[in-house]
C-alpha atoms as a PDB file:
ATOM      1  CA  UNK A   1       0.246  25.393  -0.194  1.00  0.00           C
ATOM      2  CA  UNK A   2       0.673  23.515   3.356  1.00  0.00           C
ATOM      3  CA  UNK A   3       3.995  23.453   5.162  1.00  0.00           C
ATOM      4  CA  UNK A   4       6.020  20.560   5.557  1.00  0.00           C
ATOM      5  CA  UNK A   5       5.600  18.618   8.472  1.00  0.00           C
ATOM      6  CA  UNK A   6       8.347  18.303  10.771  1.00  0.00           C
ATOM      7  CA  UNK A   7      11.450  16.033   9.196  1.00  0.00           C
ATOM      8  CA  UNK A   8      10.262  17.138   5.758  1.00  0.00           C
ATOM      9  CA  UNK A   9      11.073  20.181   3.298  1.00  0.00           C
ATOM     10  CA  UNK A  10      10.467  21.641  -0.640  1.00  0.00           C
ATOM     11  CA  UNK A  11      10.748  24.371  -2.867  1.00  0.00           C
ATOM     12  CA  UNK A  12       7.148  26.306  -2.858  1.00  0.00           C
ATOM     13  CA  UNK A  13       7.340  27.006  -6.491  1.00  0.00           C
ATOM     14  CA  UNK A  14       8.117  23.125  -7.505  1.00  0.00           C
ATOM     15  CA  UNK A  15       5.308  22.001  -4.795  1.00  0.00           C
ATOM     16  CA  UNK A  16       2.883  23.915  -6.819  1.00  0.00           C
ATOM     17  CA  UNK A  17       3.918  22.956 -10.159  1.00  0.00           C
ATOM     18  CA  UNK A  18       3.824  19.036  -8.724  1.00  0.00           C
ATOM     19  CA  UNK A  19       0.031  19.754  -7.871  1.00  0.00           C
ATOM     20  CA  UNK A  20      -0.777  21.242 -11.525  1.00  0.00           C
ATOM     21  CA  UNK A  21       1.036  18.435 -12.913  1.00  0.00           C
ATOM     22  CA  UNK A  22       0.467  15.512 -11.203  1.00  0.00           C
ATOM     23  CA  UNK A  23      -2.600  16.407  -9.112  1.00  0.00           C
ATOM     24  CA  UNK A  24      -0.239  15.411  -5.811  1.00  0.00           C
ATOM     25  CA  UNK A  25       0.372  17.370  -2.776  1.00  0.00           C
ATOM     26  CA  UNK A  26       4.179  16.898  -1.397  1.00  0.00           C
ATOM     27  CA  UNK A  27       2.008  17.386   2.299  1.00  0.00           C
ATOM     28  CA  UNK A  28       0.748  13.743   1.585  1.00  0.00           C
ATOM     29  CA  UNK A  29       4.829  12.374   1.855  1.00  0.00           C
ATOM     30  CA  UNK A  30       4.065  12.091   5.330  1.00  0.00           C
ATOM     31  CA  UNK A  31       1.735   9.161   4.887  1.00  0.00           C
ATOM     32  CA  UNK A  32       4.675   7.571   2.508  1.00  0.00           C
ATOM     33  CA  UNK A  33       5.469   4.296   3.700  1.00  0.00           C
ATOM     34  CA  UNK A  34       9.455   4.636   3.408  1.00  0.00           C
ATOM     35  CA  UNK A  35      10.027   1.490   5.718  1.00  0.00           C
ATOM     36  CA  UNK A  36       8.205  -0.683   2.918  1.00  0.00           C
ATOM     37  CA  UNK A  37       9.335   0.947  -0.021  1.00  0.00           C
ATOM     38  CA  UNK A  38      11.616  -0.120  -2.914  1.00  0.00           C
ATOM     39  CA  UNK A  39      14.217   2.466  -3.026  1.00  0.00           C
ATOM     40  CA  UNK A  40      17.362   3.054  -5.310  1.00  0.00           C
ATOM     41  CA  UNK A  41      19.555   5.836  -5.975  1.00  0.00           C
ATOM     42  CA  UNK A  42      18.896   8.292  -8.686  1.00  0.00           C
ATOM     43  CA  UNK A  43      22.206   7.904 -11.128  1.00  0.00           C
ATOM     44  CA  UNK A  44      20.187   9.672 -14.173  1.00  0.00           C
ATOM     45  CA  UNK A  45      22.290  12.190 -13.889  1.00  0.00           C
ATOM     46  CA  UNK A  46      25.001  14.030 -11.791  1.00  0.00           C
ATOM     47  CA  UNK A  47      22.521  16.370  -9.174  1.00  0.00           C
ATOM     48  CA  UNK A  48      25.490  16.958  -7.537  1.00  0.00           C
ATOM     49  CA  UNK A  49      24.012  15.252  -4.067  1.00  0.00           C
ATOM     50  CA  UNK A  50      22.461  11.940  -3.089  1.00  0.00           C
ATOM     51  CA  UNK A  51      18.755  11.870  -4.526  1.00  0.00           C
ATOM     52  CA  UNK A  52      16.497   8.225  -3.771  1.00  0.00           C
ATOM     53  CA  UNK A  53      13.594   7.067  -5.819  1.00  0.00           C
ATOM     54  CA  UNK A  54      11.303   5.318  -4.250  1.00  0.00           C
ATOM     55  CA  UNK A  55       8.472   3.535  -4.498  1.00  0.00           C
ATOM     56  CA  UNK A  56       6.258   2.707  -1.875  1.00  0.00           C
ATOM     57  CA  UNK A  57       2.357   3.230  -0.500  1.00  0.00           C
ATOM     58  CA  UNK A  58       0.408   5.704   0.580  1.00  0.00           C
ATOM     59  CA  UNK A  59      -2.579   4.573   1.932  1.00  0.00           C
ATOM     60  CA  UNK A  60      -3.579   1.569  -0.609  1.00  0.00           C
ATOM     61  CA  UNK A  61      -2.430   3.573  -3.754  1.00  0.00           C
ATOM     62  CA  UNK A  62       1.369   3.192  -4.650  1.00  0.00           C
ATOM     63  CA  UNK A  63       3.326   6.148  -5.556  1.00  0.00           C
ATOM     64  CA  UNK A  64       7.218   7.509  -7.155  1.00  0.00           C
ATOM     65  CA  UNK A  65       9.219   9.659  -4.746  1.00  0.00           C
ATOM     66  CA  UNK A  66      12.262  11.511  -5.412  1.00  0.00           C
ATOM     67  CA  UNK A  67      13.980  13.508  -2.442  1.00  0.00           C
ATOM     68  CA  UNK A  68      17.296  14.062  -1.204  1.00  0.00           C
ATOM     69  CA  UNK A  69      18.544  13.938   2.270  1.00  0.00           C
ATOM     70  CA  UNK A  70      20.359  17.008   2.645  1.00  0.00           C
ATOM     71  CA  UNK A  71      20.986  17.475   6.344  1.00  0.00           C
ATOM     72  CA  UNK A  72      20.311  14.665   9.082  1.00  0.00           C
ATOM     73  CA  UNK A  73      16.882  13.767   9.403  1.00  0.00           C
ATOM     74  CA  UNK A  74      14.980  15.723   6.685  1.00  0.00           C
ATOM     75  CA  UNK A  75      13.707  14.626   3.563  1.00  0.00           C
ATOM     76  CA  UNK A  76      13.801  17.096   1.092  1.00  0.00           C
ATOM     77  CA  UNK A  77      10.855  16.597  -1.517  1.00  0.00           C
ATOM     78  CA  UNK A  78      11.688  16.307  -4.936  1.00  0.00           C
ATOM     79  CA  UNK A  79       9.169  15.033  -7.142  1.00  0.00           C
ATOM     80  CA  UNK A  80       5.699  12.756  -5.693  1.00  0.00           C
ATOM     81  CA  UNK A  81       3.436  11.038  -8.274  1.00  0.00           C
ATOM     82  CA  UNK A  82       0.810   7.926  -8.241  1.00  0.00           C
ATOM     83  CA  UNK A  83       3.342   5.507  -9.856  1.00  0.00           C
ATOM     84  CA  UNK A  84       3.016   4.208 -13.385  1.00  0.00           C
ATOM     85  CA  UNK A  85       2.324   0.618 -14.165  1.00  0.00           C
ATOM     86  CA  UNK A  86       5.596  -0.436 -15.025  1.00  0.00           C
ATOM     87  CA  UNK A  87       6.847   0.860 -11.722  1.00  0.00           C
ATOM     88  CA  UNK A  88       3.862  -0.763 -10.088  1.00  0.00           C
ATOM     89  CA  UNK A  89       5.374  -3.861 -11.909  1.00  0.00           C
ATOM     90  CA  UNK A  90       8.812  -3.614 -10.572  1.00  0.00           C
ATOM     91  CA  UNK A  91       7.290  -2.681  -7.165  1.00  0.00           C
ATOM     92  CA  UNK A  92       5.583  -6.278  -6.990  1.00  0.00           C
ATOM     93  CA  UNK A  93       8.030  -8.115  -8.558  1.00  0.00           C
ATOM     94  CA  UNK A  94      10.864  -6.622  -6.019  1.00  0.00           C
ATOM     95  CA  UNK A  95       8.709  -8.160  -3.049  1.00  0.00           C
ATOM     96  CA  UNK A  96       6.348  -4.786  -2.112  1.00  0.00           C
ATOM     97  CA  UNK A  97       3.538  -5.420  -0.494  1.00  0.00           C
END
């Protein structure tokens, strides 16, 4: 598994079990277009911190992130997948690009 770039961070074990599951390497989140993304915060349920889902490009395909910010700076990888057409959907329709 690569290491994060700099400004990013996971857990190992749920990096690898992203890759089985969603054939997605949390290494490509720093190609993620966060300044054109579609972002709210993750109220599901109480994580006990801050966590963002977003949606937003990398390269021409469109993909869900979930992360938390949990120091200054760094992005803390939670979940990356291609995005399913109803977020694709609510992507377009919320003005991405």
């Amino acid at each position: 598994m690569p290491n994060p770039p700099p400004g990013f961070e996971w857990d190992e074990a749920k990096a690898a079990w992203n890759r089985r599951v969603h054939g997605v390497s949390f290494a490509a989140v720093k190609d993620f277009d966060f300044a054109g993304a579609r972002e709210t915060e993750d109220v599901r349920h109480d994580y006990r911190e801050i966590r963002f889902f977003s949606l937003g490009k990398i390269e021409r395909t469109l993909y869900a992130l979930v992360y938390t910010r949990p120091k200054d700076k760094i992005v803390r990888v939670i979940s990356l997948r291609k995005a399913t057409a109803q977020e694709r959907t609510i992507y377009f329709a919320a003005g991405g690009q």
